[in-house]
Protein backbone atom coordinates (compact mmCIF):
# COMPACT_ATOMS: atom_id res chain seq x y z
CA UNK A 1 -30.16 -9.17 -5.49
CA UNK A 2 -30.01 -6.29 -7.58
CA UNK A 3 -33.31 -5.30 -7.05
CA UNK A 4 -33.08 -5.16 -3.59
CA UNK A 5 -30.18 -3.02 -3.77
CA UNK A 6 -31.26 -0.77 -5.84
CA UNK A 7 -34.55 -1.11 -3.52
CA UNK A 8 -31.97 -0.07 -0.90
CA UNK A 9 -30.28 2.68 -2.28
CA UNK A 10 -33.54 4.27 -2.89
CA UNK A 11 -34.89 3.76 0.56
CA UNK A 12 -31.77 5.65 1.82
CA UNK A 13 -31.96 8.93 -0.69
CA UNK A 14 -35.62 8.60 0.54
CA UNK A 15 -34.46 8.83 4.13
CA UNK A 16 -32.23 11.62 3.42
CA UNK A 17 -35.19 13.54 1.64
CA UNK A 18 -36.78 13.26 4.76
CA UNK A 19 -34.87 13.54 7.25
CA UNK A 20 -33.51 17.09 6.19
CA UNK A 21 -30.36 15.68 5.57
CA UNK A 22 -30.21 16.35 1.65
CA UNK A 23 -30.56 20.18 2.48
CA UNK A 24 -26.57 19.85 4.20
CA UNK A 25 -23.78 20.60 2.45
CA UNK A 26 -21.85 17.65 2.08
CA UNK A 27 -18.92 18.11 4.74
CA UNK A 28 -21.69 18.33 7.52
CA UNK A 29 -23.19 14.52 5.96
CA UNK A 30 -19.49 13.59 5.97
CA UNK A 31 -18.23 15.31 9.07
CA UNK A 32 -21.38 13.52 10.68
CA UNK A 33 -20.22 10.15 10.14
CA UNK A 34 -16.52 10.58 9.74
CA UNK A 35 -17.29 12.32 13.30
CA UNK A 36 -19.25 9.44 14.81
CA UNK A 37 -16.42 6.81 13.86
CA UNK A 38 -13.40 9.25 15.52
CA UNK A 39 -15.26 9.74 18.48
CA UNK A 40 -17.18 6.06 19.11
CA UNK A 41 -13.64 4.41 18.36
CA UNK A 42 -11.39 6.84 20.00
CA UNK A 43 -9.58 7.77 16.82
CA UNK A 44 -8.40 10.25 14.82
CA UNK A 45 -9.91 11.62 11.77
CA UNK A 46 -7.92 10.55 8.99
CA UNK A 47 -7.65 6.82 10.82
CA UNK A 48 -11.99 7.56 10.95
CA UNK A 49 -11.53 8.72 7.09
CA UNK A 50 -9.85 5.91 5.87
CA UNK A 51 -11.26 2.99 7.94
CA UNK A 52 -14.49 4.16 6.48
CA UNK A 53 -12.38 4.48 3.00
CA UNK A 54 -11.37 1.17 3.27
CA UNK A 55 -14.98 -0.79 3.85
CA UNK A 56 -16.58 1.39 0.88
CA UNK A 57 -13.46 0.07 -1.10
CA UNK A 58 -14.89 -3.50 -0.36
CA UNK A 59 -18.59 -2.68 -1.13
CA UNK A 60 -17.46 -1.36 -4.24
CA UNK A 61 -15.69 -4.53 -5.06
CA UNK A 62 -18.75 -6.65 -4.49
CA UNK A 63 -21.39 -4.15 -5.81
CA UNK A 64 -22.45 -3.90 -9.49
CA UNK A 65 -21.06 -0.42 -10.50
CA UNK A 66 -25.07 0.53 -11.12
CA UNK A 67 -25.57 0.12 -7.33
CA UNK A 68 -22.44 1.31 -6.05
CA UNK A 69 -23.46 4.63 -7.67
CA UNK A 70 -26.34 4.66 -5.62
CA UNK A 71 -24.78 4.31 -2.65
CA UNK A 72 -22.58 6.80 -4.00
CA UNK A 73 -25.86 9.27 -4.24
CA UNK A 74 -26.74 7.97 -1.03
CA UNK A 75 -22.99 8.82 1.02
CA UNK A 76 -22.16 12.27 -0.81
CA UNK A 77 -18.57 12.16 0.96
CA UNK A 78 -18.28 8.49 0.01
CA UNK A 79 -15.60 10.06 -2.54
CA UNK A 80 -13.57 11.54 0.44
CA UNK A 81 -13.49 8.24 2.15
CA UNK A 82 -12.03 6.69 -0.64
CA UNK A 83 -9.71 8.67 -1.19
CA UNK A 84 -8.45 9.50 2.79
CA UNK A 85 -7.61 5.90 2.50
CA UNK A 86 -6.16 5.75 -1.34
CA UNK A 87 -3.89 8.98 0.03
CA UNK A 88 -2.79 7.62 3.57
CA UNK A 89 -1.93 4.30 1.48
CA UNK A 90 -4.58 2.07 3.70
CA UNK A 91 -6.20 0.95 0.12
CA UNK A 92 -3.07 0.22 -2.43
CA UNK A 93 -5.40 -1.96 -4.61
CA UNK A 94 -8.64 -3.75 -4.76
CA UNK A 95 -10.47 -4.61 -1.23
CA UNK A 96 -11.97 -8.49 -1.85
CA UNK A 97 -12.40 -9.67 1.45
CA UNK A 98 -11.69 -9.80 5.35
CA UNK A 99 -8.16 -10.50 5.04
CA UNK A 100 -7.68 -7.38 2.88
CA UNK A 101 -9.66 -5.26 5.57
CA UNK A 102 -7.82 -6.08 8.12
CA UNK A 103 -4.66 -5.23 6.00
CA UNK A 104 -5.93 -1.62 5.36
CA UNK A 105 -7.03 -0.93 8.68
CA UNK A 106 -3.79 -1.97 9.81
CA UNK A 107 -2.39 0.08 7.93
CA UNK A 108 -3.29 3.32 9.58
CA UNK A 109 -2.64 1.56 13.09
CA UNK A 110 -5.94 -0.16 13.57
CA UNK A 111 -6.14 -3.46 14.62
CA UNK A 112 -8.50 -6.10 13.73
CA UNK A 113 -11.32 -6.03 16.23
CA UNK A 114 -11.65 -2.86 14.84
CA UNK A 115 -13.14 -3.72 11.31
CA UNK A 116 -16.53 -5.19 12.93
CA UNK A 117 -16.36 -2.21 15.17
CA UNK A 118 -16.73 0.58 12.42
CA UNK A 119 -18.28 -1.40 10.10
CA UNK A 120 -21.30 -2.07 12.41
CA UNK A 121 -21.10 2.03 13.05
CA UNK A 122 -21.45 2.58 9.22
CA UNK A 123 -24.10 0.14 9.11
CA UNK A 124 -25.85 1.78 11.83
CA UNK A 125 -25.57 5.45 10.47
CA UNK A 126 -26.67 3.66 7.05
CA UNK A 127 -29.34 2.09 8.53
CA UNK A 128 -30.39 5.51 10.51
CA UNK A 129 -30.71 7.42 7.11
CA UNK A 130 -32.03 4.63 5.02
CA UNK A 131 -33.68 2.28 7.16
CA UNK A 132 -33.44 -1.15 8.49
CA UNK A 133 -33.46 -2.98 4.64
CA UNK A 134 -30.75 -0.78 3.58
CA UNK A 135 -28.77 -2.11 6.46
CA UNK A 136 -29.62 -5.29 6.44
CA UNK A 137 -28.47 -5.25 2.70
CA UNK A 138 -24.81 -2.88 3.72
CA UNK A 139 -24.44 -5.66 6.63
CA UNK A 140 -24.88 -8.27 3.89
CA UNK A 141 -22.10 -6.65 1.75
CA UNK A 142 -19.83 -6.91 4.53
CA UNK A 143 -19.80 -10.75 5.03
């Protein structure tokens, strides 16, 4: 398991080697997917922010630190995420599971149906920059 995620988080700095995206700043990687959740969710920014906040808070729960940093290398605003939802008080503690998803998304007035929602839209923009294996391993994180 850690092999393939390392595997993963490799194929997705790869991805952003070649796709150009490595030569952004940061804000245009982040406003990119921040962005893409607002607008394919019809919400606002910091509910985007956070939701997004809120499922990296999970991953990070059920990653080993090693690989979390690579997704880390792999999401440069990953940091603003987690802290959009640590500062709009979606994420008060440790994310372990569904239930405690669903807590933090309701938390900045999402409901439920929304966690599959955005976390398939991560997983999509994850699997756009790193390829299908790194999200088929992201969707795996999320069960």
């Amino acid at each position: 398991m850690k092999s393939l995620s390392i595997v993963c988080g490799t194929l997705v700095l790869i991805a952003f080697e070649l796709s150009g995206c490595a030569n952004l700043p940061t804000a245009s990687i982040q406003d990119a997917l921040a962005s893409m959740v607002a607008t394919q969710h019809s919400i606002g920014p910091s509910q985007g922010k956070a939701a997004l906040g809120s499922i990296l808070n999970l991953a990070k729960e059920k990653m080993p630190i090693a690989d979390f940093s690579t997704l880390n290398n792999a999401l440069p605003a990953m940091d603003t995420y987690l802290k959009e939802a640590t500062d709009v008080k979606a994420v008060t503690g440790p994310i372990v599971d569904q239930a405690g998803l669903e807590s933090a998304f309701a938390k900045v007035g999402l409901g439920p149906k929304m966690v599959p929602r955005i976390t398939k839209t991560m997983s999509d923009f994850v699997g756009n920059t790193g390829g299908e294996a790194a999200r088929d391993f992201f969707t795996s994180l999320m069960k």
